[in-house]
C-alpha atoms as a PDB file:
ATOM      1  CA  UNK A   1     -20.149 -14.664  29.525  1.00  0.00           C
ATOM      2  CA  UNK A   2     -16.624 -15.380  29.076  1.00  0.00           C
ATOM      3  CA  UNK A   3     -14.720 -14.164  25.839  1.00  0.00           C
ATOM      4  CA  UNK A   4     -12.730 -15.021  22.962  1.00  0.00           C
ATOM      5  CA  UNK A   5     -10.781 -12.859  20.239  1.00  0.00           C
ATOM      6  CA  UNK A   6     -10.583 -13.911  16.544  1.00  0.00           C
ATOM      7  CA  UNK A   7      -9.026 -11.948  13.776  1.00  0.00           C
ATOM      8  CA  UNK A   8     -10.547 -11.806  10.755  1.00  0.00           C
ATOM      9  CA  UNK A   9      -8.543 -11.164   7.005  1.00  0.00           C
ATOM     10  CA  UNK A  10      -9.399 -11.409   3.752  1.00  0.00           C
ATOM     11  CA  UNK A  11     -10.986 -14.297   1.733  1.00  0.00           C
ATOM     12  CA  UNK A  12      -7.470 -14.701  -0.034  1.00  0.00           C
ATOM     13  CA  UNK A  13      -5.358 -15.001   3.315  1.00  0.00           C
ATOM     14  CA  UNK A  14      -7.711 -18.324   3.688  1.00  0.00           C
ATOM     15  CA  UNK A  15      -4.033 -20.074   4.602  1.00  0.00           C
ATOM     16  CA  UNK A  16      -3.278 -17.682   7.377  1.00  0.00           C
ATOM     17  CA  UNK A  17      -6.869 -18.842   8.550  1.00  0.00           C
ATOM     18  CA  UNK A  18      -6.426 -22.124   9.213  1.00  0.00           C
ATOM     19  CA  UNK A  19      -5.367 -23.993  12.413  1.00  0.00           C
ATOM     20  CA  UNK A  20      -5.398 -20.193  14.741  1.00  0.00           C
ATOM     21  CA  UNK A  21      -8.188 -17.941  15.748  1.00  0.00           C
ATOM     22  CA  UNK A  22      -8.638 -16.617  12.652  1.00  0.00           C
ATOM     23  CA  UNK A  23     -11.892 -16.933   9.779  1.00  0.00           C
ATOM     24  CA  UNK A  24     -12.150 -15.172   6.581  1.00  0.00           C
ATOM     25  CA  UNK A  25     -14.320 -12.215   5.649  1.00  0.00           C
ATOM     26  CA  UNK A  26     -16.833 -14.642   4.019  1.00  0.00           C
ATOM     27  CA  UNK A  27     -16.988 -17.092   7.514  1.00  0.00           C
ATOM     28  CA  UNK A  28     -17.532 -13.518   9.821  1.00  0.00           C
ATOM     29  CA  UNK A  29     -20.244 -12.948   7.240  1.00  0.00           C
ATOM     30  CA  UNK A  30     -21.756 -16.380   7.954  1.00  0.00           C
ATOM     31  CA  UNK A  31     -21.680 -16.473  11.362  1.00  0.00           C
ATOM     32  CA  UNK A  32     -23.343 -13.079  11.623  1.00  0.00           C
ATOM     33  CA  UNK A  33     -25.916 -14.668   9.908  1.00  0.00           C
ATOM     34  CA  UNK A  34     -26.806 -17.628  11.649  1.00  0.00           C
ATOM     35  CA  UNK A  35     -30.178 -17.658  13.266  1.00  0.00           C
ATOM     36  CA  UNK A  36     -29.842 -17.144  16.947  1.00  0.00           C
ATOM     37  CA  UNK A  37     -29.087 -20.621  18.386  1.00  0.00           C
ATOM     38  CA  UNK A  38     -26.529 -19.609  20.669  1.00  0.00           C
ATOM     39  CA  UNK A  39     -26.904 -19.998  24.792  1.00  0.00           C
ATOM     40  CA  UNK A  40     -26.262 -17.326  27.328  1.00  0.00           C
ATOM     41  CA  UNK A  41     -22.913 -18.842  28.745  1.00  0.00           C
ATOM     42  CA  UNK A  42     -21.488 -18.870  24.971  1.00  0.00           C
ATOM     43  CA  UNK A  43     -17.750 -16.950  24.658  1.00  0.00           C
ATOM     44  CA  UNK A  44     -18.605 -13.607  23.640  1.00  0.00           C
ATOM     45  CA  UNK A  45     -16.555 -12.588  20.820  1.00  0.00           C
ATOM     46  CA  UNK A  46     -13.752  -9.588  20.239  1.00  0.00           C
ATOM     47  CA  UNK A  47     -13.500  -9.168  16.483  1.00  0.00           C
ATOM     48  CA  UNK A  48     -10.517  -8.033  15.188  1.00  0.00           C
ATOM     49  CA  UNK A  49     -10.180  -6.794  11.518  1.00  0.00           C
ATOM     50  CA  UNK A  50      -7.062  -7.798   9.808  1.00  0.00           C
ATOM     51  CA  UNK A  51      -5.597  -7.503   6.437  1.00  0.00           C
ATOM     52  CA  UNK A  52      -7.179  -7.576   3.358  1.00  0.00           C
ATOM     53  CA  UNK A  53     -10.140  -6.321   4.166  1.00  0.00           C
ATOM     54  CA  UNK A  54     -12.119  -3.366   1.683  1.00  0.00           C
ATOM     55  CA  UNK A  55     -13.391  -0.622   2.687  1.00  0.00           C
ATOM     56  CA  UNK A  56     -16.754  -1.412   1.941  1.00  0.00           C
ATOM     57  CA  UNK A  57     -16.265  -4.298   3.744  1.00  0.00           C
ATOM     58  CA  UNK A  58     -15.799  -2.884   6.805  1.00  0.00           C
ATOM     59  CA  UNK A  59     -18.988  -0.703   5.704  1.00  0.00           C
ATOM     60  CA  UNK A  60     -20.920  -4.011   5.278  1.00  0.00           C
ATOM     61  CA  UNK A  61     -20.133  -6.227   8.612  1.00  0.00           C
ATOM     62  CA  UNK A  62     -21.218  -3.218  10.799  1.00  0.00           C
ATOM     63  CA  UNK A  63     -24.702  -2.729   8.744  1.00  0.00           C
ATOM     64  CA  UNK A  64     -24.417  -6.406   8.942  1.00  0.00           C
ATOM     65  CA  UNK A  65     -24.119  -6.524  12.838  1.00  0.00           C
ATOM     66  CA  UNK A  66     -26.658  -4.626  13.881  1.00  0.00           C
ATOM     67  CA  UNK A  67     -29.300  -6.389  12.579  1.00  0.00           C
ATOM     68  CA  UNK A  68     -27.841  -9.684  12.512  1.00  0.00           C
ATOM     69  CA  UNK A  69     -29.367 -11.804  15.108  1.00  0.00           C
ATOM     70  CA  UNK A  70     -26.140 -13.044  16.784  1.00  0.00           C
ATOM     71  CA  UNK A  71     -24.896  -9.720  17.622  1.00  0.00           C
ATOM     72  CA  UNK A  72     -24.938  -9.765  21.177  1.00  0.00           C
ATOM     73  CA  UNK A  73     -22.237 -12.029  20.654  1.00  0.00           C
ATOM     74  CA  UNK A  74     -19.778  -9.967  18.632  1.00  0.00           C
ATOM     75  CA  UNK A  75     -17.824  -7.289  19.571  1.00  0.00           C
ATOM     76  CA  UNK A  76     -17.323  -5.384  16.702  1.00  0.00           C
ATOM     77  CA  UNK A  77     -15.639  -2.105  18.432  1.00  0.00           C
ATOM     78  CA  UNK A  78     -11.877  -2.192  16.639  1.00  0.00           C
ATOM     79  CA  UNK A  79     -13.909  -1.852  13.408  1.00  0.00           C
ATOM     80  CA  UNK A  80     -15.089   1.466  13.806  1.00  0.00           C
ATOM     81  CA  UNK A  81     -11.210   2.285  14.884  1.00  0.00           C
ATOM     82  CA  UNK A  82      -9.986   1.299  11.598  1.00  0.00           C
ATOM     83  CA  UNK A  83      -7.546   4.170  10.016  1.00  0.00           C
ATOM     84  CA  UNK A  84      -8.691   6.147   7.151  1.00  0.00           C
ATOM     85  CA  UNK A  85      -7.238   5.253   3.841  1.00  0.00           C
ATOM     86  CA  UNK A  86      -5.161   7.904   2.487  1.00  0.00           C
ATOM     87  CA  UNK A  87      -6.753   9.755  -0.447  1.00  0.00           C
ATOM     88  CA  UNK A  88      -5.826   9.093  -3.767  1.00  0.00           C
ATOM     89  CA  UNK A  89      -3.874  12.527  -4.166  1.00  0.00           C
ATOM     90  CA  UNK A  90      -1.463  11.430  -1.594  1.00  0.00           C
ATOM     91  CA  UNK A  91      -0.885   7.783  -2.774  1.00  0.00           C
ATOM     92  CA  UNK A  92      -1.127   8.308  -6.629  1.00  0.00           C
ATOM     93  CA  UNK A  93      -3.134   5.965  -7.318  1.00  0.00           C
ATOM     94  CA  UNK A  94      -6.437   6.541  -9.249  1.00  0.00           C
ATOM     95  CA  UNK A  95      -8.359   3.345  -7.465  1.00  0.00           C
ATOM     96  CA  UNK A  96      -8.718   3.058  -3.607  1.00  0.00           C
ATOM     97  CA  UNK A  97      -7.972  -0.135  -3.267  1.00  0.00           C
ATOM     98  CA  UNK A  98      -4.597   0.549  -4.796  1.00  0.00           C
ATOM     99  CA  UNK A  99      -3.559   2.787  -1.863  1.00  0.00           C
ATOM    100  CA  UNK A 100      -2.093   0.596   0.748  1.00  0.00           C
ATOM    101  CA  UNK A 101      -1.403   3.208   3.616  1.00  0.00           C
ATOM    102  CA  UNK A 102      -3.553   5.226   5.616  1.00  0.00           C
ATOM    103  CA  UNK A 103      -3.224   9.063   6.205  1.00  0.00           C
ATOM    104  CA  UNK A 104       0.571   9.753   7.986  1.00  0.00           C
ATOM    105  CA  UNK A 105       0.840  11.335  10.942  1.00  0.00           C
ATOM    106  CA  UNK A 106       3.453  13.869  12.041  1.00  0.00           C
ATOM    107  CA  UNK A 107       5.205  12.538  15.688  1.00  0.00           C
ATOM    108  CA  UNK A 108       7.952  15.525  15.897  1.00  0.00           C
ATOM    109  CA  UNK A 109       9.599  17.592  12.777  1.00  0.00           C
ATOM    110  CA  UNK A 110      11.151  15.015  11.140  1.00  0.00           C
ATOM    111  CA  UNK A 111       9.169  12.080  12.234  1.00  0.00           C
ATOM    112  CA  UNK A 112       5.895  10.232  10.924  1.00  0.00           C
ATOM    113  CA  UNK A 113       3.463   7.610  11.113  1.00  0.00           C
ATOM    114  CA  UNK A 114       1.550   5.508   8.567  1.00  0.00           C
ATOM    115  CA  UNK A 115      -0.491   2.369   9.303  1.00  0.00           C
ATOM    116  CA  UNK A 116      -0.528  -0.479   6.521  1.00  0.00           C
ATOM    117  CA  UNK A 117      -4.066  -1.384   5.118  1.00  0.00           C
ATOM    118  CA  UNK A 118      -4.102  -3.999   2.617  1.00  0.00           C
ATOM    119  CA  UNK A 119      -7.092  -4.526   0.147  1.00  0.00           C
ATOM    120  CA  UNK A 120      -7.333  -8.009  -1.446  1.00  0.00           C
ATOM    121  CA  UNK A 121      -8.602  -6.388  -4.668  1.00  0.00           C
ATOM    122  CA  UNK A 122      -5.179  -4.810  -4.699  1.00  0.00           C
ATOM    123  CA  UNK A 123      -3.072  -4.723  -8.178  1.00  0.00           C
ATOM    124  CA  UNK A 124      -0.524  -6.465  -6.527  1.00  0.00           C
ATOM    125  CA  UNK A 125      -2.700  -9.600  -5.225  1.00  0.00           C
ATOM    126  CA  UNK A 126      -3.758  -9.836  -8.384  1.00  0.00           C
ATOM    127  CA  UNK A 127      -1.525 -13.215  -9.288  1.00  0.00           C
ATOM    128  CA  UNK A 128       0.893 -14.856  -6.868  1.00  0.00           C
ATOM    129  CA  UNK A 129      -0.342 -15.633  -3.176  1.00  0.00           C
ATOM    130  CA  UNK A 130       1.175 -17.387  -0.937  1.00  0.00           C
ATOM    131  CA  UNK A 131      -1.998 -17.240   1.180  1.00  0.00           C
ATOM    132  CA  UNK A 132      -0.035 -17.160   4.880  1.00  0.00           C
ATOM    133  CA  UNK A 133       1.903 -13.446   4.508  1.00  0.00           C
ATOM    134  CA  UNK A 134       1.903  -9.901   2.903  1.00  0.00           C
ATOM    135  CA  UNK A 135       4.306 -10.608   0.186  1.00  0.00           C
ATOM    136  CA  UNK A 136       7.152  -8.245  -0.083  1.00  0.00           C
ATOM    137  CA  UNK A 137       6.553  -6.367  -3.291  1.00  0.00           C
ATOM    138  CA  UNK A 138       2.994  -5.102  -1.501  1.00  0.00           C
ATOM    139  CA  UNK A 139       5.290  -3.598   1.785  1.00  0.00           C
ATOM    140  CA  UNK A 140       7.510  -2.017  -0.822  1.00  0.00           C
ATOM    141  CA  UNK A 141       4.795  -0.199  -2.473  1.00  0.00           C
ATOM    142  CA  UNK A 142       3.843   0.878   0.705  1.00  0.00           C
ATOM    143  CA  UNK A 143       6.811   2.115   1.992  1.00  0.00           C
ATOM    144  CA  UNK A 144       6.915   4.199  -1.702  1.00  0.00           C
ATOM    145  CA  UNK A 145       3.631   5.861  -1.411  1.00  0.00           C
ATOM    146  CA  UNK A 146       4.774   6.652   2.223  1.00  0.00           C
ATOM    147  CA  UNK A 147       7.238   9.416   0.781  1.00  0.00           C
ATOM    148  CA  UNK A 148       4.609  10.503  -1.800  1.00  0.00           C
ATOM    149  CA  UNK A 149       1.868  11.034   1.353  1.00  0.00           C
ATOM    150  CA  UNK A 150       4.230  12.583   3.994  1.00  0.00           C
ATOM    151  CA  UNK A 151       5.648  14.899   1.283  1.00  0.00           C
ATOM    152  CA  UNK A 152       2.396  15.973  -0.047  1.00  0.00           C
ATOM    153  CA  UNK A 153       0.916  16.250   2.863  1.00  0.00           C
ATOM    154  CA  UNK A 154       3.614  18.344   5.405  1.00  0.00           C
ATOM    155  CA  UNK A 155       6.142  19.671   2.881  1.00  0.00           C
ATOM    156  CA  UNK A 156       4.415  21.148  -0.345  1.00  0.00           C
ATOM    157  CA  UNK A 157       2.330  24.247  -0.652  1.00  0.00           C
ATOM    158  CA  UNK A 158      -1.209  23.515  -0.539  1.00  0.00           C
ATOM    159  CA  UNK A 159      -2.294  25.781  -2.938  1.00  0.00           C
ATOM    160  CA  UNK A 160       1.025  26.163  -5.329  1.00  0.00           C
ATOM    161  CA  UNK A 161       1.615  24.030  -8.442  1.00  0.00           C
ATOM    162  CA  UNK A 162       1.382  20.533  -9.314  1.00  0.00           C
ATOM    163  CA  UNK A 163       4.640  18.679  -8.336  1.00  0.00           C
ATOM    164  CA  UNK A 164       6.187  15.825  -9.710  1.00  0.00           C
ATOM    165  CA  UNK A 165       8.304  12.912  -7.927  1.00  0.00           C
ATOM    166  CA  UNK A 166      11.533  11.295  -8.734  1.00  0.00           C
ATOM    167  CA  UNK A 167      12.961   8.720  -6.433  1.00  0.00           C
ATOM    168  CA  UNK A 168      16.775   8.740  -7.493  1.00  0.00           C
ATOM    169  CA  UNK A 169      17.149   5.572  -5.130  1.00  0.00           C
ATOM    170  CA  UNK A 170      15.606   2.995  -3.240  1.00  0.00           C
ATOM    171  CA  UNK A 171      16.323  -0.240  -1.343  1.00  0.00           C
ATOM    172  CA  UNK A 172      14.596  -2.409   1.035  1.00  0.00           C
ATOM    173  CA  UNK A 173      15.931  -5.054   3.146  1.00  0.00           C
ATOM    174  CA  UNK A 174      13.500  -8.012   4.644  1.00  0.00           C
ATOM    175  CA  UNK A 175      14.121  -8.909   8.361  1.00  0.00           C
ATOM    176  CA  UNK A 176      10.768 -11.545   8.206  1.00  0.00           C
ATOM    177  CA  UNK A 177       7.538 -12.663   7.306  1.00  0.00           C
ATOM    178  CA  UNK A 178       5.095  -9.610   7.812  1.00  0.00           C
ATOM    179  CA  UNK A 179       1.372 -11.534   7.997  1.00  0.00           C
ATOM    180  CA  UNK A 180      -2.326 -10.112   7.883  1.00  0.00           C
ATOM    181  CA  UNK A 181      -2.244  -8.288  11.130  1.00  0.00           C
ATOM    182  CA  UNK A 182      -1.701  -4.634  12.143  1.00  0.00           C
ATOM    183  CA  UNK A 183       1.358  -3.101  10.757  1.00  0.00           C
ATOM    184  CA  UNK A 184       2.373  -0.052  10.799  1.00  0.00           C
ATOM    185  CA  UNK A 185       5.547   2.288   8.955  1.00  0.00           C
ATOM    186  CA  UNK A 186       7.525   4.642  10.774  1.00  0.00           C
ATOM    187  CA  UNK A 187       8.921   7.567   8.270  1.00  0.00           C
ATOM    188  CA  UNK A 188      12.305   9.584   9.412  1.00  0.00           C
ATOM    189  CA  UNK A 189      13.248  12.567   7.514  1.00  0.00           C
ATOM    190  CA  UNK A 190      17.283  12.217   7.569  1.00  0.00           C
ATOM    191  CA  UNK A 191      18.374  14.934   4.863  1.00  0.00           C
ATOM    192  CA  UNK A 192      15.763  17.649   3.438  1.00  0.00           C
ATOM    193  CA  UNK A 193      17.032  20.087   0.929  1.00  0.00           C
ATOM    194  CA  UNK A 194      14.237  22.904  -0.268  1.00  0.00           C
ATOM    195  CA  UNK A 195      15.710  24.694  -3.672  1.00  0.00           C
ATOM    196  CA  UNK A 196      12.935  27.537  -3.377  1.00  0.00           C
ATOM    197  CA  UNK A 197       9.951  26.334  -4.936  1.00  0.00           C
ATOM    198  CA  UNK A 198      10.646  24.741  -7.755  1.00  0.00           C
ATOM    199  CA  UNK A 199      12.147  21.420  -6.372  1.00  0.00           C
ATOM    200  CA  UNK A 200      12.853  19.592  -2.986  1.00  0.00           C
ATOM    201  CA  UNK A 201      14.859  17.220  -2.065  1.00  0.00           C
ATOM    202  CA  UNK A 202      14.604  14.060   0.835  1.00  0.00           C
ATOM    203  CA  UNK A 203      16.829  10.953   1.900  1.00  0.00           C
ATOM    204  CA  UNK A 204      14.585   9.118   4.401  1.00  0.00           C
ATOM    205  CA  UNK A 205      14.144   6.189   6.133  1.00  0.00           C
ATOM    206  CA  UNK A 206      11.236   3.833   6.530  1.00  0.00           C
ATOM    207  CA  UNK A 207      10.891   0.212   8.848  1.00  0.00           C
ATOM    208  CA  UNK A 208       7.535  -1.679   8.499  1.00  0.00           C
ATOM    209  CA  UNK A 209       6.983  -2.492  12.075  1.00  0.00           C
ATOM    210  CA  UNK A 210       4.501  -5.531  13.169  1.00  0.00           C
ATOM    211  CA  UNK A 211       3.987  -6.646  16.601  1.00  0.00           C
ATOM    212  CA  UNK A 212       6.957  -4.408  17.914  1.00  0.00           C
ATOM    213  CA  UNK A 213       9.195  -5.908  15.199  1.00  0.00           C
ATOM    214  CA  UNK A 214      10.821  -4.594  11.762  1.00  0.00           C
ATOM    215  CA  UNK A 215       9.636  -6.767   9.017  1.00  0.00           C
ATOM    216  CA  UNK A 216      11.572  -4.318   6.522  1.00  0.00           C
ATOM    217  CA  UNK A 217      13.414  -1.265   6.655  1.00  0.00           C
ATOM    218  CA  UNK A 218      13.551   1.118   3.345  1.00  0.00           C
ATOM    219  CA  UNK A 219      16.024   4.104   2.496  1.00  0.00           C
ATOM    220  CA  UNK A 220      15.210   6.364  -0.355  1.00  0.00           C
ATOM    221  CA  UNK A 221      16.483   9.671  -1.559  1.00  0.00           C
ATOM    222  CA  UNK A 222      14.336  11.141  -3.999  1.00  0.00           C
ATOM    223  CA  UNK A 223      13.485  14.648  -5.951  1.00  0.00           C
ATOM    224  CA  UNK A 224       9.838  16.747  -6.195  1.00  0.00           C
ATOM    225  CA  UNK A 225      10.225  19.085  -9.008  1.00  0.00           C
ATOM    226  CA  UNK A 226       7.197  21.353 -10.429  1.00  0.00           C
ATOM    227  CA  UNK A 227       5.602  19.594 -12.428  1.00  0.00           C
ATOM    228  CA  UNK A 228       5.651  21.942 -15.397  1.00  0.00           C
ATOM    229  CA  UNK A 229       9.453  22.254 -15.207  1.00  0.00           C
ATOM    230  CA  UNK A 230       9.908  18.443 -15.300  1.00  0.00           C
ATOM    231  CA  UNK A 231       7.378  18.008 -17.573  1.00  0.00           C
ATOM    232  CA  UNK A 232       8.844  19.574 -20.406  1.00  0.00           C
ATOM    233  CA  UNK A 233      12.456  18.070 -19.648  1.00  0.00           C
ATOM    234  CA  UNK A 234      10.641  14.503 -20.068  1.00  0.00           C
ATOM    235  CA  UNK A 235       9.228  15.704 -23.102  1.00  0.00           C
ATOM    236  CA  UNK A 236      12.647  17.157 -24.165  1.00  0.00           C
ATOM    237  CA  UNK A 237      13.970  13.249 -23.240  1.00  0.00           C
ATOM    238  CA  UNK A 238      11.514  11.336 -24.722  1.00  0.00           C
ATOM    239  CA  UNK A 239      12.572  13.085 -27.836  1.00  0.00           C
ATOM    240  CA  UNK A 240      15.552  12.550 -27.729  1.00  0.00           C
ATOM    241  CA  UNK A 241      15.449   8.701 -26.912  1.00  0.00           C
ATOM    242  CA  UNK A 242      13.166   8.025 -29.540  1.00  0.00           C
ATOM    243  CA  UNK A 243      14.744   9.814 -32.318  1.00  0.00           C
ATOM    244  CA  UNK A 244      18.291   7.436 -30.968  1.00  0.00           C
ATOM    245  CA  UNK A 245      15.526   4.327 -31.104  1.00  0.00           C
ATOM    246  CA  UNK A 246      14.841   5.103 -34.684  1.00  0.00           C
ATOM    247  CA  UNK A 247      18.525   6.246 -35.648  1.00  0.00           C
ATOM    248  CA  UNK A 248      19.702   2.520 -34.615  1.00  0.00           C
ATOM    249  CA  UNK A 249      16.590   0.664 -36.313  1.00  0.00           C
ATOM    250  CA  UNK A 250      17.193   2.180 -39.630  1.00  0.00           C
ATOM    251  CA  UNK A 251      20.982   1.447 -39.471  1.00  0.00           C
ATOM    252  CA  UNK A 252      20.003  -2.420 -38.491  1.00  0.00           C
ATOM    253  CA  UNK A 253      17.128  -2.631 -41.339  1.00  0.00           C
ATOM    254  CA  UNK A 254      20.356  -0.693 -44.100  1.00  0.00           C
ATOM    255  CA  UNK A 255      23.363  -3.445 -42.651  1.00  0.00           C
ATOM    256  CA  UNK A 256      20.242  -6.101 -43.054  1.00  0.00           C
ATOM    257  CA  UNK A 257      19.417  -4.842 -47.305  1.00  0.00           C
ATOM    258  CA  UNK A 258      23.328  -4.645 -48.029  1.00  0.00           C
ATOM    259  CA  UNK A 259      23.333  -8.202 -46.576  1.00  0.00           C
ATOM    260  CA  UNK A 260      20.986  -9.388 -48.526  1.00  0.00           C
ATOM    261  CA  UNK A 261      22.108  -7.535 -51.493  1.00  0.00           C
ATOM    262  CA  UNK A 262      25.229  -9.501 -51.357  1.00  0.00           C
ATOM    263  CA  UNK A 263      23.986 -12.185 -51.092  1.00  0.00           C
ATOM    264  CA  UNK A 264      21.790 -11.711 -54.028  1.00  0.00           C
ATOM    265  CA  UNK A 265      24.774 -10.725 -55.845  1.00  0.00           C
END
């Protein structure tokens, strides 16, 4: 039986899908389901997940597959080698398909690993789509929950106090198209500052690597104070910016009556 590979990606990389060896999520699930018409000397396929994919998804074509009457046909394997998506105290985010990195892991001291996992359902593929890559605002919100996941999970105490992050900068330059295929970020600690407990500080870098090439590179340098400390220093600043917010409306709505009273006049 001879073989082929296809890749499959999400319903809304449907662009990406058309003219290569690539189908959608909703075409793997049709196929599966297709009565068993195939001959003996038919390719056998490798299936290859790609971006965009849920996690339930991936959950669904392998109940799918082995009861699906094509699946002698489909090699499935890479799908049960898919990365764990981080958990949602290392990405901040509240809804799983909002986390767009998997757990990092630690190469050497200052050096880490993260690979990029897409959902469609994300917040940011909510509206614009170009349908053919990974747009860049979705690789710089991974690169940004990067430092929240290596941080929380190598550098702060485990069982200590709530913390609280503050990226003091952060640019990101594009080098090319990254598409709905593996990608993976590569996180180097280049400064690391630890002021006791209460607050530590990082410059790092980060390059969104596909197919042996950087799509983007990031640099950041950014603050993790307790978050009971910081908390009340926001508090103190909200304060204080709201009580300027209503100093300069009331002078605007007094310049606006004399105005008006002049005119009256």
């Amino acid at each position: 039986m001879k073989e082929r590979v296809i890749l499959v990606v999400g319903d809304k990389f449907m662009r990406f899908a058309e003219g290569k060896n690539v189908i959608t999520l909703t075409q793997l699930r049709g196929l599966l389901s297709l009565p068993d018409l195939f001959s003996t000397d038919v390719h056998r396929i490798v299936v290859l997940p790609g971006q965009g994919l849920r996690d339930d998804d991936i959950e669904s074509i392998l109940a799918l597959a082995d009861c699906a009457p094509q699946r002698a046909h489909f090699d499935l394997t890479e799908w049960y080698r898919v990365p764990k998506r981080a958990a949602a105290s290392r990405s901040h985010k509240h809804r799983p398909e909002n986390t767009l990195i998997s757990e990092p892991r630690q190469l050497t001291t200052e050096s880490f690993e993260l690979d990029l996992l897409v959902d469609e359902d994300c917040e940011l593929m909510r509206d614009h789509q170009s349908g053919q890559h990974v747009q860049g605002m979705i690789l710089f919100e991974a690169a940004r929950q990067s430092l929240l996941a290596v941080t929380e999970s190598f550098f702060l105490p485990t069982n200590g106090p709530k913390y609280f992050f503050v990226i003091n900068d952060m640019s990101v330059n594009f080098g090319k198209f990254a598409f709905p295929l593996d990608a993976r970020l590569r996180y180097v600690i280049r400064e690391y500052e630890a002021r006791g407990t209460r607050s530590y500080r990082f410059a790092v870098d980060i390059a969104i690597e596909q197919c042996g090439v950087e799509a983007a590179t990031c640099t950041a340098t950014f603050t993790v104070y307790e978050e009971n400390w910081i908390s009340a220093r926001e508090g103190q600043l909200a304060q204080e910016v709201l009580d300027s917010h209503i100093a300069s409306r009331l002078q605007v709505l007094a310049e606006r009556h004399g105005q008006i009273a002049a005119i009256a006049a």
